[in-house]
N, C-alpha and C. Protein backbone atom coordinates (compact mmCIF):
# COMPACT_ATOMS: atom_id res chain seq x y z
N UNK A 1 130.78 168.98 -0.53
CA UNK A 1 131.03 168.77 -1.93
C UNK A 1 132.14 167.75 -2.07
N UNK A 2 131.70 166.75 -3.20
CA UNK A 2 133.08 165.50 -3.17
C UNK A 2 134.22 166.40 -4.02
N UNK A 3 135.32 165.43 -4.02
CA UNK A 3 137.01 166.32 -4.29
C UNK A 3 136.27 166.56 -5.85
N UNK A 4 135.46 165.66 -6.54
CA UNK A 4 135.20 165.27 -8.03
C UNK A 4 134.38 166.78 -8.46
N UNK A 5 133.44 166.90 -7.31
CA UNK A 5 132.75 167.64 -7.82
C UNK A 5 133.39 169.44 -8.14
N UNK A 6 134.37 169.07 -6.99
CA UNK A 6 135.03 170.82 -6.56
C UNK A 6 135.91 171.11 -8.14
N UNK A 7 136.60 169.67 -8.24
CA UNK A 7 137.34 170.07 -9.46
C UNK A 7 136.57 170.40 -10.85
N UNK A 8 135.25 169.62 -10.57
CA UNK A 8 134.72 170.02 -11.97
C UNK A 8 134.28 171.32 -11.92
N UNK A 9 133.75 171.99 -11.06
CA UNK A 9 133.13 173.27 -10.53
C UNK A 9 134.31 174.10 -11.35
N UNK A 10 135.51 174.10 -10.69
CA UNK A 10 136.42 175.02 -10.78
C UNK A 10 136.84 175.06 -12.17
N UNK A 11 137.15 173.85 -13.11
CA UNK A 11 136.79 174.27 -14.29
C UNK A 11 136.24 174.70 -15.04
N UNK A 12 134.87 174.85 -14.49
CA UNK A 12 133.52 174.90 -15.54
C UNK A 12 133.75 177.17 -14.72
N UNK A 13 134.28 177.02 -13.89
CA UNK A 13 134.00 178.26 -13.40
C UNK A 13 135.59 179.24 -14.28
N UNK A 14 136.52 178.43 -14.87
CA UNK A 14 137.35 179.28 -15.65
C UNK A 14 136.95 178.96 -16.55
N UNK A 15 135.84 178.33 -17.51
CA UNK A 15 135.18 179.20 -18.35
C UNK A 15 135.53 177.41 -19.49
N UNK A 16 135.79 176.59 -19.43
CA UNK A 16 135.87 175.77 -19.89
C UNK A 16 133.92 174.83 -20.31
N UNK A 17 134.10 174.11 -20.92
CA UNK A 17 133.00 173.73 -21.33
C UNK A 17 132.92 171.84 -20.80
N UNK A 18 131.72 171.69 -20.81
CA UNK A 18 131.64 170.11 -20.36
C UNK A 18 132.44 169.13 -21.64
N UNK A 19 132.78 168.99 -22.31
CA UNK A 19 132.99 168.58 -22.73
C UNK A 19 135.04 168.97 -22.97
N UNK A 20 135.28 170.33 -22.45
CA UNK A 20 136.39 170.15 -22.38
C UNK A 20 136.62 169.60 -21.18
N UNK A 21 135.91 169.74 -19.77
CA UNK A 21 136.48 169.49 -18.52
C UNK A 21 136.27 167.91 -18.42
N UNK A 22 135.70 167.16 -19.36
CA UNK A 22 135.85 165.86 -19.66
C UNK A 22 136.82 165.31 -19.76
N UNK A 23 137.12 166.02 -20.93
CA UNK A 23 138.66 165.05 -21.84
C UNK A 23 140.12 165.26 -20.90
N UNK A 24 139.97 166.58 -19.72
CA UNK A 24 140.91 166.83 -18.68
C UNK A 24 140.72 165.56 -17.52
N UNK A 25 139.59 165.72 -17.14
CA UNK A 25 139.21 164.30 -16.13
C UNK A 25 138.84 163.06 -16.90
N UNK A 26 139.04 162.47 -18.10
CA UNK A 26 138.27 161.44 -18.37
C UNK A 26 137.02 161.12 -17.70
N UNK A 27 136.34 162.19 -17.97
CA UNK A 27 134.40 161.87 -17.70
C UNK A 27 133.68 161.97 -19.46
N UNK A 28 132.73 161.61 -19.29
CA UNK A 28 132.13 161.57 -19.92
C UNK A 28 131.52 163.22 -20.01
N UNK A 29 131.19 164.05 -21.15
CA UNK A 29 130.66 165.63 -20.53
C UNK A 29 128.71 165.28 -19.64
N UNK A 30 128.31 164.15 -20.49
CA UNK A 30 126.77 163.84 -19.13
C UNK A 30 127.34 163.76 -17.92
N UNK A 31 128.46 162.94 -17.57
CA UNK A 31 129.04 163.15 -16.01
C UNK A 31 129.55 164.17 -15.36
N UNK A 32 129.28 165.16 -16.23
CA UNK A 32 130.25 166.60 -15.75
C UNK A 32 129.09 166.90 -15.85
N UNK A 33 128.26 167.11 -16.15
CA UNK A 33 126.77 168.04 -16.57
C UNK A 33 126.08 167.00 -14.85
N UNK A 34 126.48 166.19 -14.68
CA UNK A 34 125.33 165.53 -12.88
C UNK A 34 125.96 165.78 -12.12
N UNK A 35 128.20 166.05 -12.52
CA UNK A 35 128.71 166.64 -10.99
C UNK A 35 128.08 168.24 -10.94
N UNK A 36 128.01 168.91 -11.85
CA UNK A 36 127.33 170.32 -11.92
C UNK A 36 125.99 170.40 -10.95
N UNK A 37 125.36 169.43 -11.61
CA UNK A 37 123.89 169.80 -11.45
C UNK A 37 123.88 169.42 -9.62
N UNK A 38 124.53 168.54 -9.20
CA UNK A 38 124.91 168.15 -7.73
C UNK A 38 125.15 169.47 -7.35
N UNK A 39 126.28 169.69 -7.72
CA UNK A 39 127.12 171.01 -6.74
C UNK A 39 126.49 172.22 -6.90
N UNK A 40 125.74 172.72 -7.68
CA UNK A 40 124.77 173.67 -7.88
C UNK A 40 124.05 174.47 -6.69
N UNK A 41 123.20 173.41 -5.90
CA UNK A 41 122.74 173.68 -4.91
C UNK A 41 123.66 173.91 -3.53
N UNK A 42 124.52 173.01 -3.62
CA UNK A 42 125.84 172.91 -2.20
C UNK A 42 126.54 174.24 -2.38
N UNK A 43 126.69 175.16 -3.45
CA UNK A 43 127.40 176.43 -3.56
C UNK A 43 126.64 177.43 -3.72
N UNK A 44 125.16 177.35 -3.54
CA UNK A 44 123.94 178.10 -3.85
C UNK A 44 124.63 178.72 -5.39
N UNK A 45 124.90 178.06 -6.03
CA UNK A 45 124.18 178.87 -7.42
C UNK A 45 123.03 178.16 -8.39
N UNK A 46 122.61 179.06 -9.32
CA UNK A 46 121.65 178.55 -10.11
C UNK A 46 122.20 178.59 -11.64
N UNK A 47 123.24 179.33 -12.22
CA UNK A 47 123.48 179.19 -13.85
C UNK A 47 125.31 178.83 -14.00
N UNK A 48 125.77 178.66 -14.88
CA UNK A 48 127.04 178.47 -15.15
C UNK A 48 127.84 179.64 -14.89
N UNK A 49 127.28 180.83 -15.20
CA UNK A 49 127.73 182.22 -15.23
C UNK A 49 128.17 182.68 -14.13
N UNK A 50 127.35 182.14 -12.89
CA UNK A 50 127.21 182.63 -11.52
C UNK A 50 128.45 181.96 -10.98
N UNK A 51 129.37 181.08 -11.66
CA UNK A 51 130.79 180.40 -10.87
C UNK A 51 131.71 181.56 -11.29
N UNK A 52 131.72 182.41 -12.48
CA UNK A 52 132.56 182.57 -12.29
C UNK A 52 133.05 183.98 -11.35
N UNK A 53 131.49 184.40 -11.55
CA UNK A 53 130.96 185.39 -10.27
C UNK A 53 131.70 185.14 -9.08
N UNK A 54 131.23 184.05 -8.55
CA UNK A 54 131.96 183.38 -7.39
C UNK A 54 133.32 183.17 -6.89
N UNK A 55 134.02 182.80 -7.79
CA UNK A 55 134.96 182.41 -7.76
C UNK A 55 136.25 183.92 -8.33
N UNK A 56 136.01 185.02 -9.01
CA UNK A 56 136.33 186.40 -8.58
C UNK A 56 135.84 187.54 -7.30
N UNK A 57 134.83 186.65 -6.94
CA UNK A 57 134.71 186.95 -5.59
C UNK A 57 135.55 187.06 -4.02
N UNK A 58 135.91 186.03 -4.67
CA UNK A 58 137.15 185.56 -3.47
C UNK A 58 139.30 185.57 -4.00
């Protein structure tokens, strides 16, 4: 997973929205919605819900 993608993950996984984890990284929220859709598979999940699963997991 690139550094870009981990950070967007980890926002979107405390519950933030594409469009907020944008205006934190200057992305665009479509560019946060293709680092998602990338890292999706590299962390085996399938919904937004399931990060934050993940990430109280550990």
């Amino acid at each position: 997973m690139t550094p870009q993608e981990l950070q967007v993950v980890r926002l979107a996984a405390a519950g933030l929205s594409n469009r907020e984890i944008g205006a934190q990284l200057y992305l665009s929220p479509r560019t946060v919605g293709h680092h998602l859709y990338k890292a999706y598979p590299k962390i085996g999940v399938t919904r937004r819900a399931e990060l934050a699963r993940l990430v109280s997991d550990t």
